[in-house]
PDB file of N, CA and C in Angstrom:
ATOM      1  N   UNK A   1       0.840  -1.188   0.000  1.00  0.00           N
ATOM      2  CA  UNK A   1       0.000   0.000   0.000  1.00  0.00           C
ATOM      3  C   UNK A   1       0.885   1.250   0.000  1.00  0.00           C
ATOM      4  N   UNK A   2       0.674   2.133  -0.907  1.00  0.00           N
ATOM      5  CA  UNK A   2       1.197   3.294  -0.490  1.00  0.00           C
ATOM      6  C   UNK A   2       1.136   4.339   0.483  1.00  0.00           C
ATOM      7  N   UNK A   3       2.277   4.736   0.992  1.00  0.00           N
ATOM      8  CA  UNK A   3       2.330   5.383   1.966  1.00  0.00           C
ATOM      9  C   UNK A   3       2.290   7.164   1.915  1.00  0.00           C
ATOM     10  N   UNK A   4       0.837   7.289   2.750  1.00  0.00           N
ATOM     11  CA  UNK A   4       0.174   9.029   2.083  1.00  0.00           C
ATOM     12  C   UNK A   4       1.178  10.102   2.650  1.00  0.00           C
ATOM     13  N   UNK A   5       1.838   9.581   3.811  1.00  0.00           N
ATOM     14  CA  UNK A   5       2.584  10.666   4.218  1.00  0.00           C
ATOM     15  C   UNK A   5       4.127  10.848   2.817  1.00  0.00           C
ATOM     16  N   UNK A   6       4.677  10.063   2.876  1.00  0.00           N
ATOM     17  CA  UNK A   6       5.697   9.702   1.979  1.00  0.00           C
ATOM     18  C   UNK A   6       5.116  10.272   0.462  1.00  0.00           C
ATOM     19  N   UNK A   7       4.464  10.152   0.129  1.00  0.00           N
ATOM     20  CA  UNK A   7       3.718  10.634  -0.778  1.00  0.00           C
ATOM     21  C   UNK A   7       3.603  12.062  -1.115  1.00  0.00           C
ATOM     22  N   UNK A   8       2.614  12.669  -0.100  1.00  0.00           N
ATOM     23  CA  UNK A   8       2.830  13.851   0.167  1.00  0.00           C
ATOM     24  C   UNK A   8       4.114  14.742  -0.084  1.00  0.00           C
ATOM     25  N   UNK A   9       5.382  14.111   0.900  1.00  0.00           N
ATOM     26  CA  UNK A   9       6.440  14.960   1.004  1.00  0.00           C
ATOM     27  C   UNK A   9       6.949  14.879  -0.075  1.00  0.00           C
ATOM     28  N   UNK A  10       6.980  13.784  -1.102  1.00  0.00           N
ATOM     29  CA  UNK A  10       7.771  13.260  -2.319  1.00  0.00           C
ATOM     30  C   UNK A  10       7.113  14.425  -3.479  1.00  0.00           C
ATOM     31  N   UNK A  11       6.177  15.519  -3.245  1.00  0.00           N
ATOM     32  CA  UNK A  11       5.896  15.795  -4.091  1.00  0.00           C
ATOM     33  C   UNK A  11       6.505  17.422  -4.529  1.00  0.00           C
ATOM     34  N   UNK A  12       6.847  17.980  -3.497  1.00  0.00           N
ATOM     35  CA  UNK A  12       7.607  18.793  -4.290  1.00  0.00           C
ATOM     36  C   UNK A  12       9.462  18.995  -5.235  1.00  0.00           C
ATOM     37  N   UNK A  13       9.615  17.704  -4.683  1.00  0.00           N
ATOM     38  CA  UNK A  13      10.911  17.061  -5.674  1.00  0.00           C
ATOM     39  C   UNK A  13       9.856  15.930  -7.058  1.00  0.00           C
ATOM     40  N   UNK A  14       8.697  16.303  -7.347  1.00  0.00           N
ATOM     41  CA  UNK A  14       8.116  15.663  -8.527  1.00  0.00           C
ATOM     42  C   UNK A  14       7.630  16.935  -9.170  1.00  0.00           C
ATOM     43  N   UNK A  15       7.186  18.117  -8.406  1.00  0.00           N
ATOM     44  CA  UNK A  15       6.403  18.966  -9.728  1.00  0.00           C
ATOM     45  C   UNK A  15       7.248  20.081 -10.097  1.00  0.00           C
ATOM     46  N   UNK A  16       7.628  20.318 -11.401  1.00  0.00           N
ATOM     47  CA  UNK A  16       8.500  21.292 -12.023  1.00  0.00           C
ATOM     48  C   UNK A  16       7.807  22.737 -11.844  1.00  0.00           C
ATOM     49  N   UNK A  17       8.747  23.345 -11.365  1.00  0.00           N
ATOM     50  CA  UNK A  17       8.639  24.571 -10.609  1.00  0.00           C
ATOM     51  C   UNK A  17       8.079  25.599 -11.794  1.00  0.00           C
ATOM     52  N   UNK A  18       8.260  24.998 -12.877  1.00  0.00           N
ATOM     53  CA  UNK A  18       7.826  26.292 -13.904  1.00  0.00           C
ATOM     54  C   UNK A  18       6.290  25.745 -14.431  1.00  0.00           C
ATOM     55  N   UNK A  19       5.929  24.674 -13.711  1.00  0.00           N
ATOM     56  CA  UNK A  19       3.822  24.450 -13.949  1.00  0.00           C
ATOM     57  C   UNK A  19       3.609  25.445 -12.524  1.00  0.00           C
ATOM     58  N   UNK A  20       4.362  25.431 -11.942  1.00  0.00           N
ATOM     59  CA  UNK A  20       3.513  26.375 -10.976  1.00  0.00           C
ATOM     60  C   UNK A  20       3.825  27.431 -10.844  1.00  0.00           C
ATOM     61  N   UNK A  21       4.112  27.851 -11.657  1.00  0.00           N
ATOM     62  CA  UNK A  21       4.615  29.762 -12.125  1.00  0.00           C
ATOM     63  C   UNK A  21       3.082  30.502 -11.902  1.00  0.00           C
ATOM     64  N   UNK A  22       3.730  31.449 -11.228  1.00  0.00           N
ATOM     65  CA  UNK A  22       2.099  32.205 -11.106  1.00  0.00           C
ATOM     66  C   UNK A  22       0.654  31.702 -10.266  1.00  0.00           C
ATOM     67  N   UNK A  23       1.037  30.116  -9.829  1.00  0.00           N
ATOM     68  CA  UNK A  23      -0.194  29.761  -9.076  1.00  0.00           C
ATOM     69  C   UNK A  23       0.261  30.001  -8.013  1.00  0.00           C
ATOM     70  N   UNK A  24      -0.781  29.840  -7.009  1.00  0.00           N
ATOM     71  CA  UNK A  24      -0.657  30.224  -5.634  1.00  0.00           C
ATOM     72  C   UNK A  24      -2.486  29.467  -4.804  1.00  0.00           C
ATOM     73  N   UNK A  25      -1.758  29.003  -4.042  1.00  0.00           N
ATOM     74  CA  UNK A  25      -2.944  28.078  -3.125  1.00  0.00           C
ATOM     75  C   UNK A  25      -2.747  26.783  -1.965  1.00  0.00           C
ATOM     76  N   UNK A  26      -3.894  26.956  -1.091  1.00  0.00           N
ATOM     77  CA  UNK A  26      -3.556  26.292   0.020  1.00  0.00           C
ATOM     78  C   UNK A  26      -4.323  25.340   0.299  1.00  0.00           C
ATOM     79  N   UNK A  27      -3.873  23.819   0.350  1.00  0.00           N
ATOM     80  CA  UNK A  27      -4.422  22.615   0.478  1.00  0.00           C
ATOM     81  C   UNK A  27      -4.102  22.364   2.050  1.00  0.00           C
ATOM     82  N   UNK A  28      -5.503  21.581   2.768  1.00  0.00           N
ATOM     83  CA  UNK A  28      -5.264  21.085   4.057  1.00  0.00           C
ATOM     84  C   UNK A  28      -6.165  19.360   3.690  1.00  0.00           C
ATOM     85  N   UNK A  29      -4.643  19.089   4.093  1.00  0.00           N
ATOM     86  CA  UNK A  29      -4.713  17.282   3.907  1.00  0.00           C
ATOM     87  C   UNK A  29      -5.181  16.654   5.080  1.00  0.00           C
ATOM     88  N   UNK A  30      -6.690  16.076   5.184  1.00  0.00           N
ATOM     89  CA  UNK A  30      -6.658  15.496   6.900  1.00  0.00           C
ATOM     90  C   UNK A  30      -7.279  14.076   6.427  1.00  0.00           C
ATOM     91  N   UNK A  31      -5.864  13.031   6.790  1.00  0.00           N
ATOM     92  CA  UNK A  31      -5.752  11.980   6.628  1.00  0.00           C
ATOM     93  C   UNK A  31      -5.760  11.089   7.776  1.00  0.00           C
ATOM     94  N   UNK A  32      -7.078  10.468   7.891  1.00  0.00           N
ATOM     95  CA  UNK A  32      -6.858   9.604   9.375  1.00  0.00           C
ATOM     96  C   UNK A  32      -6.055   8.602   9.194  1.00  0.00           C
ATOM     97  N   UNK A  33      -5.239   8.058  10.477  1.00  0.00           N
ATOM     98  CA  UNK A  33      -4.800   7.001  10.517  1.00  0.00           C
ATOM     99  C   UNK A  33      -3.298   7.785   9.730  1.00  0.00           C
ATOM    100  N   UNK A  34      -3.013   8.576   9.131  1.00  0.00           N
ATOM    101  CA  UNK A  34      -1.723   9.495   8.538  1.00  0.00           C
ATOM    102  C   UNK A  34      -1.367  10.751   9.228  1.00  0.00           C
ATOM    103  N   UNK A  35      -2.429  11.573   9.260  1.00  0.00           N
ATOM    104  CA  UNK A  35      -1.878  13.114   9.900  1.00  0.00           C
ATOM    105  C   UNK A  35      -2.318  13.912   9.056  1.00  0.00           C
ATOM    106  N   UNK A  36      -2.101  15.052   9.141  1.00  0.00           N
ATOM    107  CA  UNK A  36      -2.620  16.248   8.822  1.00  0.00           C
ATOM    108  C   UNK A  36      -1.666  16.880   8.257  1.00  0.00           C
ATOM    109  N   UNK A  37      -2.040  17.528   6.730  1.00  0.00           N
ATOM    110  CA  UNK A  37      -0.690  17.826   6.217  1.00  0.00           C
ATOM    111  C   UNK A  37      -1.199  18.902   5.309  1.00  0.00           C
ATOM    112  N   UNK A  38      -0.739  19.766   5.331  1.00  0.00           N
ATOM    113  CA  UNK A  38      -0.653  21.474   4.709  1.00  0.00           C
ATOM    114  C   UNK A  38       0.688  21.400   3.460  1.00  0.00           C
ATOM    115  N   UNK A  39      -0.224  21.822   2.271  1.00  0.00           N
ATOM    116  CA  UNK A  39       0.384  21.692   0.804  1.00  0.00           C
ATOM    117  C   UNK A  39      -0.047  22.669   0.251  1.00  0.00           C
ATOM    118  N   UNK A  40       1.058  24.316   0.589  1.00  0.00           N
ATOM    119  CA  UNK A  40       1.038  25.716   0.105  1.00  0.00           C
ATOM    120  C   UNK A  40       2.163  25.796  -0.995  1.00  0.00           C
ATOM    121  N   UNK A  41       1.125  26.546  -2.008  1.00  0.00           N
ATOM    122  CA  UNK A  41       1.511  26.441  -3.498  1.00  0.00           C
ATOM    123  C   UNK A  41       1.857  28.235  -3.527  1.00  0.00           C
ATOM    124  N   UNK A  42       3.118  28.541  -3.954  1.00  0.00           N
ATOM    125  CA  UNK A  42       3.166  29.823  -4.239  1.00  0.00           C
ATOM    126  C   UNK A  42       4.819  30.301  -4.854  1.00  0.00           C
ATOM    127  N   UNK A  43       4.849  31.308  -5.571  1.00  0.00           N
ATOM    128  CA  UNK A  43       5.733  31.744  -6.202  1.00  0.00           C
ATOM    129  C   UNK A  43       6.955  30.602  -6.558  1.00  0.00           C
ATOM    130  N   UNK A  44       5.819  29.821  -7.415  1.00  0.00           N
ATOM    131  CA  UNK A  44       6.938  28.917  -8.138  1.00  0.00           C
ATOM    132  C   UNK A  44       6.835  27.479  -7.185  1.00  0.00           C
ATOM    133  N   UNK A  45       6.927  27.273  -6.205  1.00  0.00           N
ATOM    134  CA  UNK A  45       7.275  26.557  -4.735  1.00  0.00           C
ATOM    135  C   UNK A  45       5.991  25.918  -4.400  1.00  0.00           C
ATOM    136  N   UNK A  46       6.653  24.352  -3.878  1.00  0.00           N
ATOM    137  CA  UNK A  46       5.678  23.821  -3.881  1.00  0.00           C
ATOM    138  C   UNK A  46       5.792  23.158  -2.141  1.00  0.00           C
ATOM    139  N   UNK A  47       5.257  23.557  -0.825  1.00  0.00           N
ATOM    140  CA  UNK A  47       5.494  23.246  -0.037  1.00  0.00           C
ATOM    141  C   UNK A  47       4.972  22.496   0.931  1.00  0.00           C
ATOM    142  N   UNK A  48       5.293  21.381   1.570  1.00  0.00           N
ATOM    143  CA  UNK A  48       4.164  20.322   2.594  1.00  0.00           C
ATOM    144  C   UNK A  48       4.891  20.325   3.712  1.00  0.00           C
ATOM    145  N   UNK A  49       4.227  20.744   4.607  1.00  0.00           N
ATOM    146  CA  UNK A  49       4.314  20.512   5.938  1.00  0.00           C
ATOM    147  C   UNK A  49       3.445  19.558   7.344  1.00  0.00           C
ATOM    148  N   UNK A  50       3.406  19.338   8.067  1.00  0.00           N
ATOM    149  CA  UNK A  50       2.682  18.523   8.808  1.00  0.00           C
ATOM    150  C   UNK A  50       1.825  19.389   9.656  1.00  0.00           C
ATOM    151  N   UNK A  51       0.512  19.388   9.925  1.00  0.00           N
ATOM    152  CA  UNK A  51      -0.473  19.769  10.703  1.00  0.00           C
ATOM    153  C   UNK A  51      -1.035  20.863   9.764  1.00  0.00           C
ATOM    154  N   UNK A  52      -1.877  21.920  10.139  1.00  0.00           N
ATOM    155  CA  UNK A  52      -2.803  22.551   9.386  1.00  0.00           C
ATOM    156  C   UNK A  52      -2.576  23.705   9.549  1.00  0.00           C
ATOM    157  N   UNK A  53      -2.193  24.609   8.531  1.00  0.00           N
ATOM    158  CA  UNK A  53      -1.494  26.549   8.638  1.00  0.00           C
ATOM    159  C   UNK A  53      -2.348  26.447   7.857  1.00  0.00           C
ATOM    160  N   UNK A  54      -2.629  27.971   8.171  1.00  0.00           N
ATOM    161  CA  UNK A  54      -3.377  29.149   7.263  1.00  0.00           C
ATOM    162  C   UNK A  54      -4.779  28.778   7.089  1.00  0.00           C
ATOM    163  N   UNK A  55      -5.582  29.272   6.352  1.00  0.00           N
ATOM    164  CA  UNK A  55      -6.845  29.169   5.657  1.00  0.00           C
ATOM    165  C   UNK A  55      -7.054  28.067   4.076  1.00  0.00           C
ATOM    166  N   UNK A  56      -7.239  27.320   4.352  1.00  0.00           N
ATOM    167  CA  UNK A  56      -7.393  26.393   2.943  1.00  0.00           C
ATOM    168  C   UNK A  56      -7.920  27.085   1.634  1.00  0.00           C
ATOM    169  N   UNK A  57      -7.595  26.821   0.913  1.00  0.00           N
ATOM    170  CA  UNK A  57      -8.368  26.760  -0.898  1.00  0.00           C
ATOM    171  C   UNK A  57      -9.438  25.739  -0.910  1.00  0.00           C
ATOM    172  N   UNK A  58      -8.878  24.434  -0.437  1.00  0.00           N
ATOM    173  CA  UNK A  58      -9.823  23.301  -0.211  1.00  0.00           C
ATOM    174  C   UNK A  58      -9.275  21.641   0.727  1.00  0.00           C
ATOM    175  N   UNK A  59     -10.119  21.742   1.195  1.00  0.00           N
ATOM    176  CA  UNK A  59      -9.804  20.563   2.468  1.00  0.00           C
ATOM    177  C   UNK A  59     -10.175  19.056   1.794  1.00  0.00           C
ATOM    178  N   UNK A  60      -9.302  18.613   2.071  1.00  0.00           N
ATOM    179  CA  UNK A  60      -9.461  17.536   1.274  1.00  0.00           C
ATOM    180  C   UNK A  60      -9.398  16.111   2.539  1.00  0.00           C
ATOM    181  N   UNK A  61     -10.218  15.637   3.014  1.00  0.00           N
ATOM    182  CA  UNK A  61     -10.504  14.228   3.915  1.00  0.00           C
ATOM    183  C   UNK A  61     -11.017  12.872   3.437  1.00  0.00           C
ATOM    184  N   UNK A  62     -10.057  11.864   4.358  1.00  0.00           N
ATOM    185  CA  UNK A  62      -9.929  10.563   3.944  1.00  0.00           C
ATOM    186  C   UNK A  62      -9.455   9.551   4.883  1.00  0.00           C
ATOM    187  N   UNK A  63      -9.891   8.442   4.692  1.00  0.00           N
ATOM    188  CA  UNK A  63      -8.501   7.161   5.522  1.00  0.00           C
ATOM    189  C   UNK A  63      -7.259   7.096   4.440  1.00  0.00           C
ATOM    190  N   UNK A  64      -6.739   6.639   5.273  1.00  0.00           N
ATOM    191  CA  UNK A  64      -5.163   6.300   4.966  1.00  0.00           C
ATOM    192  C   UNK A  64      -5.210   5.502   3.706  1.00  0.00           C
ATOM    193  N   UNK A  65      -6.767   4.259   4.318  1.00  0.00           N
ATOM    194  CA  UNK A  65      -6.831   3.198   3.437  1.00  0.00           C
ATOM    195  C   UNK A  65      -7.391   3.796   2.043  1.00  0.00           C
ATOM    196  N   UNK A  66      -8.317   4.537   1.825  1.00  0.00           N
ATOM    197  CA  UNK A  66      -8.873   5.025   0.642  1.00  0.00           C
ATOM    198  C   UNK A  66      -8.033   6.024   0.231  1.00  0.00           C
ATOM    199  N   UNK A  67      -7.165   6.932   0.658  1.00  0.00           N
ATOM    200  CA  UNK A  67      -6.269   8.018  -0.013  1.00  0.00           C
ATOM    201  C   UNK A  67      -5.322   6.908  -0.896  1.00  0.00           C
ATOM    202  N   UNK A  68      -4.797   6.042  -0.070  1.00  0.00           N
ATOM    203  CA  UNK A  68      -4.256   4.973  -0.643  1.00  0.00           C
ATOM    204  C   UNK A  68      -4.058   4.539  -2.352  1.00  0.00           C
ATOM    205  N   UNK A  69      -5.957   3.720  -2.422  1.00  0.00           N
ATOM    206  CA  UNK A  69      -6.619   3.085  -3.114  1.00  0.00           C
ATOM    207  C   UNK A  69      -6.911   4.226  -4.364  1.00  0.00           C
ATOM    208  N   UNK A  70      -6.727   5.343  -3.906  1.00  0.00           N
ATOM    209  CA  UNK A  70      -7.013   6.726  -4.886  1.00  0.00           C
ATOM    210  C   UNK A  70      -5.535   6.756  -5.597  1.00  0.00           C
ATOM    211  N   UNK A  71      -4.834   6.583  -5.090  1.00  0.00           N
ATOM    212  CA  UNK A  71      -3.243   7.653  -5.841  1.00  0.00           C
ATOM    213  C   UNK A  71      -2.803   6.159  -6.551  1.00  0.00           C
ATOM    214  N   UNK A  72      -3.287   4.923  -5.909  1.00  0.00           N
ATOM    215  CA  UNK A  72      -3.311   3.510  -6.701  1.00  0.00           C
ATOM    216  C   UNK A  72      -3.580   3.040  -8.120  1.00  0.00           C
ATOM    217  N   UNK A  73      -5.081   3.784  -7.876  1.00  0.00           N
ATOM    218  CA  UNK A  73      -5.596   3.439  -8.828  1.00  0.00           C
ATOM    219  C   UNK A  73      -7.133   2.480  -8.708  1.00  0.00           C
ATOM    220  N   UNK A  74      -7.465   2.071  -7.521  1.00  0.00           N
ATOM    221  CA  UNK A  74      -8.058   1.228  -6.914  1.00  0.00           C
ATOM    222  C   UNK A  74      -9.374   1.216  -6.875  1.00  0.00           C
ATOM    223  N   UNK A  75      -9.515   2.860  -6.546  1.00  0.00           N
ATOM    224  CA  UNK A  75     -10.436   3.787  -5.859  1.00  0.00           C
ATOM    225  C   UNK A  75     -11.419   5.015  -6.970  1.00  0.00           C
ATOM    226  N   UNK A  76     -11.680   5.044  -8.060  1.00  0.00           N
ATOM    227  CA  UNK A  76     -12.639   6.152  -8.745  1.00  0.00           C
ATOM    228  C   UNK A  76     -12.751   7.234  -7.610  1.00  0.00           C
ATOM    229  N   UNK A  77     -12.090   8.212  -7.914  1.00  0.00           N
ATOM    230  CA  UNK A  77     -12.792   9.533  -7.239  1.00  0.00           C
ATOM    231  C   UNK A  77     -13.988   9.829  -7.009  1.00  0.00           C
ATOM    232  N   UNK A  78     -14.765   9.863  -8.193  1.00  0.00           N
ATOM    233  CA  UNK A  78     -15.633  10.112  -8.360  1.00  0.00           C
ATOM    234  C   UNK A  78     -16.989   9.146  -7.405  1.00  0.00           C
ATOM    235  N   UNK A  79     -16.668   7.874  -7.634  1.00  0.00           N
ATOM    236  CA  UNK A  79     -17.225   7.035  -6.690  1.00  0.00           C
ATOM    237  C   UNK A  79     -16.174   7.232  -5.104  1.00  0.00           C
ATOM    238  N   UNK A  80     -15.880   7.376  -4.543  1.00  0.00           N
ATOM    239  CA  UNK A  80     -15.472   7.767  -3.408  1.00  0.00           C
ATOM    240  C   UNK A  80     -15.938   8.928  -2.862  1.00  0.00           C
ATOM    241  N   UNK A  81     -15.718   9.935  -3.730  1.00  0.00           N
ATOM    242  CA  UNK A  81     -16.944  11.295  -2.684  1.00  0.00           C
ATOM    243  C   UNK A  81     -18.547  10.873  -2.897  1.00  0.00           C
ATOM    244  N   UNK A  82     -18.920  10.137  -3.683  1.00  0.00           N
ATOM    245  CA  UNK A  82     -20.033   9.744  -3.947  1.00  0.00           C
ATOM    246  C   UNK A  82     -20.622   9.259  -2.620  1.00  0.00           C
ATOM    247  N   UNK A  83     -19.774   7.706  -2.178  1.00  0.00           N
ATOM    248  CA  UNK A  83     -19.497   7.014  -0.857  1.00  0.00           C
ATOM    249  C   UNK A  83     -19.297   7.576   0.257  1.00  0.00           C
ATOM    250  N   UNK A  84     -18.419   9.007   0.429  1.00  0.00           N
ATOM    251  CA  UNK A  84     -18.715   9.136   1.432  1.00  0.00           C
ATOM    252  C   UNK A  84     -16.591   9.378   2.159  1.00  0.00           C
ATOM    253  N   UNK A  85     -16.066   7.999   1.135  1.00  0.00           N
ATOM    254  CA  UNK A  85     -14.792   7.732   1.835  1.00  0.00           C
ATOM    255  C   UNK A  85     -13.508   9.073   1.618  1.00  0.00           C
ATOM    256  N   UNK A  86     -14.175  10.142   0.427  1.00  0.00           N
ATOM    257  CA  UNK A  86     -13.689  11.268   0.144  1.00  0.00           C
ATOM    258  C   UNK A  86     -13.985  11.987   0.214  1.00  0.00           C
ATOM    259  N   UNK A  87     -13.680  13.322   1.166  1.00  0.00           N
ATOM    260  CA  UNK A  87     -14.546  14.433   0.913  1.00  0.00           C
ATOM    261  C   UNK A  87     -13.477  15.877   0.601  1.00  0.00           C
ATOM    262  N   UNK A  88     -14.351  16.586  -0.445  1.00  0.00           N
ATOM    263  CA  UNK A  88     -13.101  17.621  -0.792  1.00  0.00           C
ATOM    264  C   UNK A  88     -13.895  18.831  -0.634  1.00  0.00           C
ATOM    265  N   UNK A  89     -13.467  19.672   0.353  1.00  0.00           N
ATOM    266  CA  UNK A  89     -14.352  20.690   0.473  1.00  0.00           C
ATOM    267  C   UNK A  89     -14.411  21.681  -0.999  1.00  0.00           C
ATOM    268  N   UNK A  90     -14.006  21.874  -1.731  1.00  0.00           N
ATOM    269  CA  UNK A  90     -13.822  22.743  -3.265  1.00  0.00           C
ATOM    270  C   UNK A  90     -13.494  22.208  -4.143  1.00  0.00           C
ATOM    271  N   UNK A  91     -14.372  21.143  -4.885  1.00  0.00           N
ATOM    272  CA  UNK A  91     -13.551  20.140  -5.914  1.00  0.00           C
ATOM    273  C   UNK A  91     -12.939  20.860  -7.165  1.00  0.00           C
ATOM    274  N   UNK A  92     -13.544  22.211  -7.287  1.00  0.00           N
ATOM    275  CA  UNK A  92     -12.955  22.868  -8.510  1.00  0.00           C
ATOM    276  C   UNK A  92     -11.449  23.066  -8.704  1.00  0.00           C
ATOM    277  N   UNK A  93     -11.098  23.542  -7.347  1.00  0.00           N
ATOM    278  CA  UNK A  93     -10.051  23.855  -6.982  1.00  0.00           C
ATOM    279  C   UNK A  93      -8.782  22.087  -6.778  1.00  0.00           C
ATOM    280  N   UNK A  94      -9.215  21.748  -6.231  1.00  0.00           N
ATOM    281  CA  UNK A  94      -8.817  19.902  -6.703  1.00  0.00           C
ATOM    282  C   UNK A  94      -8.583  19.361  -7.591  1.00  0.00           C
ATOM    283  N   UNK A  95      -9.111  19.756  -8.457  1.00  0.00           N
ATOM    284  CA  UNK A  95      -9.599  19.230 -10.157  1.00  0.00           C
ATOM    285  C   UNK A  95      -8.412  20.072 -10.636  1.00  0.00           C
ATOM    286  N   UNK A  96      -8.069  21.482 -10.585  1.00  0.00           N
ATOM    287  CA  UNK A  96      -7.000  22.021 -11.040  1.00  0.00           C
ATOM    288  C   UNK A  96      -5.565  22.001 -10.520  1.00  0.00           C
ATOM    289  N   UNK A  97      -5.509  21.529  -9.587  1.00  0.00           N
ATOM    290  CA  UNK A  97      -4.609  21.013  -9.155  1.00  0.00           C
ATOM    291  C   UNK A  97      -4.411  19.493  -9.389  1.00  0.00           C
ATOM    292  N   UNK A  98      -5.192  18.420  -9.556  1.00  0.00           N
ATOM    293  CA  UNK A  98      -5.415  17.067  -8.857  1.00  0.00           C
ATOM    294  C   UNK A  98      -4.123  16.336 -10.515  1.00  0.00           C
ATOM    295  N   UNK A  99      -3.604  16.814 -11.365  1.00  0.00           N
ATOM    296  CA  UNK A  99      -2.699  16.837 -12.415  1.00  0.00           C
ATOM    297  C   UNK A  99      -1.474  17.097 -11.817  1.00  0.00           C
ATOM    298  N   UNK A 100      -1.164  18.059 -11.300  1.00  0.00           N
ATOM    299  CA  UNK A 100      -0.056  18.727 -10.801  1.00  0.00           C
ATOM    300  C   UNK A 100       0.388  17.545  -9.886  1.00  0.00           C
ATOM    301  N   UNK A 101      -0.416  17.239  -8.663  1.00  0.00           N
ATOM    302  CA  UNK A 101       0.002  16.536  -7.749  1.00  0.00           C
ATOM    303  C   UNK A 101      -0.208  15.029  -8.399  1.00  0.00           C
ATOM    304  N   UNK A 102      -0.127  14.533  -8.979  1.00  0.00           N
ATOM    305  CA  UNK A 102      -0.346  13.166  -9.436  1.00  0.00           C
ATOM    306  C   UNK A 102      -1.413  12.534  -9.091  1.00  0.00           C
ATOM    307  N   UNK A 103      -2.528  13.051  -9.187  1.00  0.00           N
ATOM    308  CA  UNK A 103      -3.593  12.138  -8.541  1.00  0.00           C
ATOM    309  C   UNK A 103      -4.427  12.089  -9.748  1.00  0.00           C
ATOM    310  N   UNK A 104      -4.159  12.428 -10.967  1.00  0.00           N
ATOM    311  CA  UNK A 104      -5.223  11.683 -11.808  1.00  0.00           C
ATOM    312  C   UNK A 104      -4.336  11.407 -13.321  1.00  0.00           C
TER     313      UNK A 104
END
């Protein structure tokens, strides 16, 4: 199973600093059974930290086991917030990002 924290941190040594030219935004990751993890996007920089800063763009909640089954392949998004096992407080904002971070 993949591991969401490891994941997380692995991602700003994966996204090239020049897709995120000009964006700017704040993800709060609350992963049970993982932790809580803050992923602020700004001037180029892509940054994750552990626990929850600032004001979100969009909150994004899950188990360990279904964040998992999502970045897998396992899991349909779409059927998961459906269910219940995903919830993203601003999917618009998700959706434009959800490329960047490898999740679709």
């Amino acid at each position: 199973m993949i591991d969401v924290k490891e994941f997380l941190f692995s991602l700003p040594a994966k996204v090239k600093p020049e897709v995120l030219e000009g964006q700017s935004s704040l993800f709060h990751f609350d992963i049970a059974d993982a932790g809580q993890f803050t992923i602020k996007l700004a001037d180029g920089k892509l940054d994750v930290s552990e626990g929850l800063s600032g004001e979100p763009s969009c909150k994004v909640s899950a188990s360990a086991e279904s964040f998992a089954k999502l970045l897998s392949g396992d899991l349909n998004p779409m059927m998961a917030m459906m269910t219940g096992k995903l919830k993203i407080s601003n999917p618009g904002e998700m959706l434009k990002y959800a490329k960047i971070f490898g999740l679709m």
